[in-house]
C-alpha atoms as a PDB file:
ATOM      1  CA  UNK A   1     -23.237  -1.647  11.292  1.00  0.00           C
ATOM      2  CA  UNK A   2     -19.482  -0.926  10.888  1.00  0.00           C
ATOM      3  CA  UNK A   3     -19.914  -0.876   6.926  1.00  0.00           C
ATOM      4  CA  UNK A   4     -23.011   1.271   7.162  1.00  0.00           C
ATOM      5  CA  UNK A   5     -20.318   3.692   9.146  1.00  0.00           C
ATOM      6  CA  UNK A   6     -17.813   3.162   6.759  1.00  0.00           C
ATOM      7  CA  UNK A   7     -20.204   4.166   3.890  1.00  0.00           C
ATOM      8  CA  UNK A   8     -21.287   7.267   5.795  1.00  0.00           C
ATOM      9  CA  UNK A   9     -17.751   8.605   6.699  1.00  0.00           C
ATOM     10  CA  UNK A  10     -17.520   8.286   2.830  1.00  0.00           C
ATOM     11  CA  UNK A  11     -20.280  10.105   1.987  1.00  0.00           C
ATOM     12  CA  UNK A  12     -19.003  12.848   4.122  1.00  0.00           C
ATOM     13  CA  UNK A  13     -15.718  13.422   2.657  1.00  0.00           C
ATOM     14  CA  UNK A  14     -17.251  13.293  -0.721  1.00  0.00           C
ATOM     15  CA  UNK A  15     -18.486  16.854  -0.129  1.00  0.00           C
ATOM     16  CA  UNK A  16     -14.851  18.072  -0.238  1.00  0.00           C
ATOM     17  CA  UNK A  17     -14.310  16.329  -3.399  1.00  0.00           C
ATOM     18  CA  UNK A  18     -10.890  15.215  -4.840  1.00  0.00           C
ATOM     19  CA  UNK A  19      -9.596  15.993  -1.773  1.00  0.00           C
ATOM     20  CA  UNK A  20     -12.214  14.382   0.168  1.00  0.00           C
ATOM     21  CA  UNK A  21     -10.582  11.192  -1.343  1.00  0.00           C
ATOM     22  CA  UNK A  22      -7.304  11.941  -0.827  1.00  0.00           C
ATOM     23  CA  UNK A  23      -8.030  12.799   2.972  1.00  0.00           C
ATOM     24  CA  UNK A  24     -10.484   9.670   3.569  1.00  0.00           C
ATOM     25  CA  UNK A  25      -7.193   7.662   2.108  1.00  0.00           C
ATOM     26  CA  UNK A  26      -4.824   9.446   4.323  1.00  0.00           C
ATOM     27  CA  UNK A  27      -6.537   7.425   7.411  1.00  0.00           C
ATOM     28  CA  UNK A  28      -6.082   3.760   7.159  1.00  0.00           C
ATOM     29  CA  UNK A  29      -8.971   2.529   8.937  1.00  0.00           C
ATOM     30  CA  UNK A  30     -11.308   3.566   5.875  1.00  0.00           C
ATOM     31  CA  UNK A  31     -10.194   0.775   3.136  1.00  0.00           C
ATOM     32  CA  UNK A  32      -8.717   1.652  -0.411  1.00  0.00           C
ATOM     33  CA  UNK A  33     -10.726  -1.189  -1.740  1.00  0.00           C
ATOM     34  CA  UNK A  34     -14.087   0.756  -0.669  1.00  0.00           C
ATOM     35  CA  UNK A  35     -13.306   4.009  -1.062  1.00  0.00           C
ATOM     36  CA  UNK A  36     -11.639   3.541  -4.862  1.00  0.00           C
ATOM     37  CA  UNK A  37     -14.365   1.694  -6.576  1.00  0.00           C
ATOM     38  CA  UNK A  38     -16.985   4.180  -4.936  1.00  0.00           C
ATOM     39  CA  UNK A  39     -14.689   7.090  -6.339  1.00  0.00           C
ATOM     40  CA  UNK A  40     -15.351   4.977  -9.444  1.00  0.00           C
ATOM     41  CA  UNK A  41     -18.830   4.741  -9.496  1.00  0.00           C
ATOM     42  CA  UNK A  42     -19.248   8.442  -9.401  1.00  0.00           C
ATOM     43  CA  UNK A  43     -17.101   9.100 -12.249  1.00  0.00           C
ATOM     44  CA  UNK A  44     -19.311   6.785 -14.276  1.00  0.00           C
ATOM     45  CA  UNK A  45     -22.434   9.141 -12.975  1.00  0.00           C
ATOM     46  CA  UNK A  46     -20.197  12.147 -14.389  1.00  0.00           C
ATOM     47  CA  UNK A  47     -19.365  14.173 -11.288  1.00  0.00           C
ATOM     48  CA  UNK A  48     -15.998  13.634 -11.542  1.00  0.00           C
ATOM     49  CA  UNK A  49     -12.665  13.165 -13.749  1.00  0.00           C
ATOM     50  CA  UNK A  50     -10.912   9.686 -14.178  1.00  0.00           C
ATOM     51  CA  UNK A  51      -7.182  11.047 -14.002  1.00  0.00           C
ATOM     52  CA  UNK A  52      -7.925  13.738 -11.106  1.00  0.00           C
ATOM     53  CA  UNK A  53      -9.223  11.687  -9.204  1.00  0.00           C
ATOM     54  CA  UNK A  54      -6.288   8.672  -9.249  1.00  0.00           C
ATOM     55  CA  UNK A  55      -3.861  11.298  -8.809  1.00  0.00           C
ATOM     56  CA  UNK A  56      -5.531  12.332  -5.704  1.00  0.00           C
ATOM     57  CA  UNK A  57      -5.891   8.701  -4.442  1.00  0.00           C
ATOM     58  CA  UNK A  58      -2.396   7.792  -5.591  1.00  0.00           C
ATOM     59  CA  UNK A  59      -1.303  10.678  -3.186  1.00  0.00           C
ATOM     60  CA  UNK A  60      -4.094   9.522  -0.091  1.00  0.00           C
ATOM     61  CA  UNK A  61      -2.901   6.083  -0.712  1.00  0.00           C
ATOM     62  CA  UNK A  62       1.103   7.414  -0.160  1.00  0.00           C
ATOM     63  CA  UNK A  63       0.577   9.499   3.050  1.00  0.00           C
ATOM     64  CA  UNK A  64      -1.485   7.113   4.748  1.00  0.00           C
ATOM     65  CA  UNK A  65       1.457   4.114   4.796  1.00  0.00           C
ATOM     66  CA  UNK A  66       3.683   7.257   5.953  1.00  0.00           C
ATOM     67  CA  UNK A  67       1.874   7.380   8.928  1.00  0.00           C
ATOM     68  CA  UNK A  68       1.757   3.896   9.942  1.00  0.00           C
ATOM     69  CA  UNK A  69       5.717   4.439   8.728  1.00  0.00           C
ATOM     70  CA  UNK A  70       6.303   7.157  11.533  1.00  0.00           C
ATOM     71  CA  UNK A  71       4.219   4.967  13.638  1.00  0.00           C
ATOM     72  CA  UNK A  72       7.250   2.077  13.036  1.00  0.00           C
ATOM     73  CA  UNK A  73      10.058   4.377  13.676  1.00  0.00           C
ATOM     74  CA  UNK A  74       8.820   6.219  16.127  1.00  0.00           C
ATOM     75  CA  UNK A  75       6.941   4.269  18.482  1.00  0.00           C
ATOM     76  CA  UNK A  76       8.108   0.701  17.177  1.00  0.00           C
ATOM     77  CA  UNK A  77       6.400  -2.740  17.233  1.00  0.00           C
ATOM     78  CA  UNK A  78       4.538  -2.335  21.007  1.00  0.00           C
ATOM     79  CA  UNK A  79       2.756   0.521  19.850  1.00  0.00           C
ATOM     80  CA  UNK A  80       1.972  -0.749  16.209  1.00  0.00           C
ATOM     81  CA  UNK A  81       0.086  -4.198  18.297  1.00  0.00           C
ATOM     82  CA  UNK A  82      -1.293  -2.149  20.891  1.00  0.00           C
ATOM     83  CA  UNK A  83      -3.023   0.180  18.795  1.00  0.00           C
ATOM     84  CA  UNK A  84      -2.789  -1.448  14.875  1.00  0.00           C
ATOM     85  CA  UNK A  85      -6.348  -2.263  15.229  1.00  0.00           C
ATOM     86  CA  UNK A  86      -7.398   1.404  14.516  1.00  0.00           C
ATOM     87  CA  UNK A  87      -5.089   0.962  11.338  1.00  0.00           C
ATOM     88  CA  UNK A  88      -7.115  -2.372  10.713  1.00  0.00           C
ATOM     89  CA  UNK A  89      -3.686  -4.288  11.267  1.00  0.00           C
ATOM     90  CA  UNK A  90      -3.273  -7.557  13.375  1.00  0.00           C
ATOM     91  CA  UNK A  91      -0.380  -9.416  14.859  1.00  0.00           C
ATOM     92  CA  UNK A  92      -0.671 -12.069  11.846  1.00  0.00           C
ATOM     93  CA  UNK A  93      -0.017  -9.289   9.425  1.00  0.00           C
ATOM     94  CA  UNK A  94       2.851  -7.356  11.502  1.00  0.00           C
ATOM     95  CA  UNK A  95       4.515 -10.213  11.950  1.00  0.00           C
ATOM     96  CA  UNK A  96       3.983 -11.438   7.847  1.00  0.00           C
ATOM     97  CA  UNK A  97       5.612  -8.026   6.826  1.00  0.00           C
ATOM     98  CA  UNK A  98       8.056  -8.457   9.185  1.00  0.00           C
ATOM     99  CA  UNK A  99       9.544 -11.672   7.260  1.00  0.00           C
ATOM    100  CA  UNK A 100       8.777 -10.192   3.634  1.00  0.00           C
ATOM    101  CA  UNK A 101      11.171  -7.180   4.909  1.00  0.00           C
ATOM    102  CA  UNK A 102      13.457  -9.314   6.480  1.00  0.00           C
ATOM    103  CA  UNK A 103      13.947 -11.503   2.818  1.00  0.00           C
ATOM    104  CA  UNK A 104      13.651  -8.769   0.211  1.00  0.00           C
ATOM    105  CA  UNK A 105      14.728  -5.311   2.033  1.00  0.00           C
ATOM    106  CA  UNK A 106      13.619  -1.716   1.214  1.00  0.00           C
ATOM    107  CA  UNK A 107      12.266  -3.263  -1.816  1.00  0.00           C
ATOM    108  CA  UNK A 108       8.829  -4.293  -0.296  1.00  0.00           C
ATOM    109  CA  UNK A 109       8.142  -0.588   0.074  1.00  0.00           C
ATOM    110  CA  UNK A 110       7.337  -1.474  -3.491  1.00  0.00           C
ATOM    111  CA  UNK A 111       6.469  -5.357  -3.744  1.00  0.00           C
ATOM    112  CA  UNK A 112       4.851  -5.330  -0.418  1.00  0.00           C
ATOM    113  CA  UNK A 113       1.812  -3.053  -1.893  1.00  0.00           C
ATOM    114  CA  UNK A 114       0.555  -5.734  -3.952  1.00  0.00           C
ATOM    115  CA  UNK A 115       0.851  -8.982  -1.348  1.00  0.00           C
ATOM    116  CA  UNK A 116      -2.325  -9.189   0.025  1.00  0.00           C
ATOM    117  CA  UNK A 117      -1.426  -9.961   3.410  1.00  0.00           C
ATOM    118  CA  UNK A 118       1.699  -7.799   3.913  1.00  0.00           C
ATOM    119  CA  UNK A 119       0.211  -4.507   1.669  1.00  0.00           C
ATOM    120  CA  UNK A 120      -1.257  -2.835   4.434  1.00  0.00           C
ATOM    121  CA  UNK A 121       1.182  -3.637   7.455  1.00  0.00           C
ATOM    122  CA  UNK A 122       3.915  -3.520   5.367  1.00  0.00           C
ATOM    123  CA  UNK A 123       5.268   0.355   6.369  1.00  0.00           C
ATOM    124  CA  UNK A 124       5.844  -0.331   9.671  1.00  0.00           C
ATOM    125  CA  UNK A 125       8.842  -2.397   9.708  1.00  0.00           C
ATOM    126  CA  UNK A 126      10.067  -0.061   6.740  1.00  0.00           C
ATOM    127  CA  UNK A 127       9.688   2.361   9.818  1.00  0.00           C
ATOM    128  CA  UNK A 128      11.138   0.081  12.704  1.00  0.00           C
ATOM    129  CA  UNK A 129      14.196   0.025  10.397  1.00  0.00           C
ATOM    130  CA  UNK A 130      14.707   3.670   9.951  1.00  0.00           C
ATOM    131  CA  UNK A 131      14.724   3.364   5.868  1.00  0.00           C
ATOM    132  CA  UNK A 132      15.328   6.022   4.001  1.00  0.00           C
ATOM    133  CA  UNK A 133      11.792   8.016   3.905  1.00  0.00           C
ATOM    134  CA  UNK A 134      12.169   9.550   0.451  1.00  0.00           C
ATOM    135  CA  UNK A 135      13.331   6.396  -0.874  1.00  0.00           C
ATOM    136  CA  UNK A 136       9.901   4.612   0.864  1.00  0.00           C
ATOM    137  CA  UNK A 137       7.767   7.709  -0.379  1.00  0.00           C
ATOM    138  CA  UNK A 138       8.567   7.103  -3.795  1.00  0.00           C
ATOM    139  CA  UNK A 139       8.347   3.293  -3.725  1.00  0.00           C
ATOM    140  CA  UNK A 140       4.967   3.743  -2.200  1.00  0.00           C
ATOM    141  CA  UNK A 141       3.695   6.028  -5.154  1.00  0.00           C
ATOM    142  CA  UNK A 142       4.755   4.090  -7.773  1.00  0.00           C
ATOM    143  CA  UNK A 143       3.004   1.136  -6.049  1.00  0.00           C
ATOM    144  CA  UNK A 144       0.047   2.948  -5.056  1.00  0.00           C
ATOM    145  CA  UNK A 145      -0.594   4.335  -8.771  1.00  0.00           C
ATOM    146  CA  UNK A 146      -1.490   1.578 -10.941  1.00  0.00           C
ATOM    147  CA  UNK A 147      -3.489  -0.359  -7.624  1.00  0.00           C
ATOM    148  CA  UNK A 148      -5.508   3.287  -7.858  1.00  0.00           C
ATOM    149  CA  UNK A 149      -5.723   3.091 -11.542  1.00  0.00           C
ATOM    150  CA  UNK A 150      -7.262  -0.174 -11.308  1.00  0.00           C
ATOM    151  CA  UNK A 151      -9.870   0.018  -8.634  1.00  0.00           C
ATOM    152  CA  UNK A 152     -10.937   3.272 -10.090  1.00  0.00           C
ATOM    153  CA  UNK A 153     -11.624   1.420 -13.483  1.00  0.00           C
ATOM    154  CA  UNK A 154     -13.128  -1.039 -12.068  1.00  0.00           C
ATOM    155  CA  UNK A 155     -15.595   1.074 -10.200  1.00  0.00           C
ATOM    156  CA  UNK A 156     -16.621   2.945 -13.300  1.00  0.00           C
ATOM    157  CA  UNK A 157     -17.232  -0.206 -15.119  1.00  0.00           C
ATOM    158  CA  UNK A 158     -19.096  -2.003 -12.575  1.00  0.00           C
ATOM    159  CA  UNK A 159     -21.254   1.482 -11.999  1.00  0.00           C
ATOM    160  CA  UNK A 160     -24.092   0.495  -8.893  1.00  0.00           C
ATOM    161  CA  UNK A 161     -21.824  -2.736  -8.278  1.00  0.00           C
ATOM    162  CA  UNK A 162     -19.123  -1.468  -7.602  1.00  0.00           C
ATOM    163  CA  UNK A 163     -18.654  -3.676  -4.058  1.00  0.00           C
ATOM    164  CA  UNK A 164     -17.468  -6.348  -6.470  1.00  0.00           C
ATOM    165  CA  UNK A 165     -14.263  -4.793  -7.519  1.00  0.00           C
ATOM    166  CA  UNK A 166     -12.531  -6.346  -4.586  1.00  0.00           C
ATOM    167  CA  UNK A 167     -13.324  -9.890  -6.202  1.00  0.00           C
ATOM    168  CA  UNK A 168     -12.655  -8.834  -9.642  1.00  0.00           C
ATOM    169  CA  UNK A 169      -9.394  -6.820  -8.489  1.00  0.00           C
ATOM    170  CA  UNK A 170      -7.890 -10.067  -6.578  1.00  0.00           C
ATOM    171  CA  UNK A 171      -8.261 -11.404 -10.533  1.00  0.00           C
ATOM    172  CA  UNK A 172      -6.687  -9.042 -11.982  1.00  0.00           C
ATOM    173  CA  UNK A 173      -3.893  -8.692  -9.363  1.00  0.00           C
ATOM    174  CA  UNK A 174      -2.705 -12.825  -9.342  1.00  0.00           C
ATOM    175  CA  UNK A 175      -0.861 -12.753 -12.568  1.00  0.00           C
ATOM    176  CA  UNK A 176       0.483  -9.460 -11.480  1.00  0.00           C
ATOM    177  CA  UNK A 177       1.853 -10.629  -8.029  1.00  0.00           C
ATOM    178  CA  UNK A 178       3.199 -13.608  -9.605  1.00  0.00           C
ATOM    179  CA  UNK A 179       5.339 -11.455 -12.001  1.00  0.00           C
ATOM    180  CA  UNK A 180       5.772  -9.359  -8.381  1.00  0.00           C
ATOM    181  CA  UNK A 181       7.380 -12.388  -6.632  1.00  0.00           C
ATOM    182  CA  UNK A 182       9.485 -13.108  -9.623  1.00  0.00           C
ATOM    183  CA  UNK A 183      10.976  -9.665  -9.805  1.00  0.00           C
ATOM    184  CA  UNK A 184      11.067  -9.100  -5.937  1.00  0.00           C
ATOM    185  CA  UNK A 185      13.291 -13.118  -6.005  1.00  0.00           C
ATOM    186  CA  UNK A 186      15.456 -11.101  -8.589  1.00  0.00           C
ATOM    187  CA  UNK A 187      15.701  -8.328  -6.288  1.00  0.00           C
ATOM    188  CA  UNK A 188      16.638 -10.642  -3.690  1.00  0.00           C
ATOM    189  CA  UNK A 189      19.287 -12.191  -5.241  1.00  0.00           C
ATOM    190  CA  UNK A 190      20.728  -9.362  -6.958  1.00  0.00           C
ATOM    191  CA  UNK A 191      21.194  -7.427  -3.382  1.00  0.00           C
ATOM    192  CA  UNK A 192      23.057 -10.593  -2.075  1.00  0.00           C
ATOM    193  CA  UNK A 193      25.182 -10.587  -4.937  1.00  0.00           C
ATOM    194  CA  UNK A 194      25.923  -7.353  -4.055  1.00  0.00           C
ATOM    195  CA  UNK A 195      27.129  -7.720  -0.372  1.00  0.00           C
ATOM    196  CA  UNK A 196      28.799 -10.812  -1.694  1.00  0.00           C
ATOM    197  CA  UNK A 197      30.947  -8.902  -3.762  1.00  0.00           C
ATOM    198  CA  UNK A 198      31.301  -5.913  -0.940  1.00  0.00           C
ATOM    199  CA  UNK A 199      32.814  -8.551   1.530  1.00  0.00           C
ATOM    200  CA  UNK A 200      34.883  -9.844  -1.285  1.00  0.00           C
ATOM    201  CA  UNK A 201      36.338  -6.363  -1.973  1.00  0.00           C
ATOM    202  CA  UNK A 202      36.707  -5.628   1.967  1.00  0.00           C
ATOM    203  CA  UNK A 203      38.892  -9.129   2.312  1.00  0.00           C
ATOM    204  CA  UNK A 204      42.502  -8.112   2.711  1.00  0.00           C
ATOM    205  CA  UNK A 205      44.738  -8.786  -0.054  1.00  0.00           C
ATOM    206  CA  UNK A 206      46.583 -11.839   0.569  1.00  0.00           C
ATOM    207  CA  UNK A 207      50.358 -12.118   0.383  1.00  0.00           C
END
């Protein structure tokens, strides 16, 4: 029932065309993963351009986290539980991007996008926090542009299949988090360096 909604709210922002896609993105309860590979599909049946249309889900895909963003900084974590479920976010994942935030800072704006748990929960402690909203706007895009990229493709090629790019894109994606962890660890450790040395330099000079 709910996918056969899904599918029909589709349907109807496909007659406003590339920005159908980008406005279907912009609301969070209508999943990238469906949406993407559908885009996909009718590329393959010619109706539409490859590049055009992951621009335009690149940019869905970046204002949709910024409202679940103003969500975090405006109305904080009792709101986000209360009504997350709209968003399709739980508790579990709140409270999972909560402790990737904590560990790795503003960075997850970036990282977060391809964890699988955190991706879509992961804006609202970037909002809760108050960070920087250009600096979490651009993070976001360059996140959300190669994930686009990549369902798109994979919609084309799969053509009427194109409900299996979830499964194929999870395949794709686990040598690409792993390199994700390694650079976010990286990340990690270069930032504590940094307020290692900041404390250092803040120590008064001893006589």
């Amino acid at each position: 029932m709910l996918d056969t909604i899904i599918l029909s709210m589709i349907e109807f922002f496909k007659g406003f065309g590339y920005f159908g896609v980008l406005l279907a993105l912009c609301f969070e309860f209508i999943p990238a993963e469906v949406i993407l590979p559908m885009a996909g599909f009718w590329i393959a049946q010619g109706e539409y351009s490859y590049w055009l249309m992951v621009l335009a889900g690149t940019v869905g895909g970046t204002i949709g986290p910024l409202t679940l963003y103003a969500v975090g900084r405006y109305g904080g974590r009792p709101i986000v539980l209360k009504y997350g479920k709209f968003f399709l976010i739980n508790e579990k994942q709140v409270n999972a991007s909560d402790k990737f935030f904590a560990k790795y800072g503003a960075g997850v704006a970036f990282f977060g996008r391809f964890m699988p748990i955190v991706r879509t929960a992961i804006s609202v402690p970037c909002g809760m926090t108050k960070m920087n909203v250009w600096k979490f706007t651009i993070y976001t895009f360059l996140a959300m542009f190669p994930i686009t990229a990549l369902y798109v493709y994979l919609g084309i090629q799969l053509g009427e299949n194109w409900e299996q790019a979830g499964n194929l894109f999870k395949q794709y994606l686990q040598p690409f988090v792993i390199i994700i962890i390694i650079l976010a660890v990286i990340y990690a450790i270069y930032k504590y360096r940094i307020k290692i040395l900041e404390r250092k330099m803040n120590l008064p000079n001893k006589k």
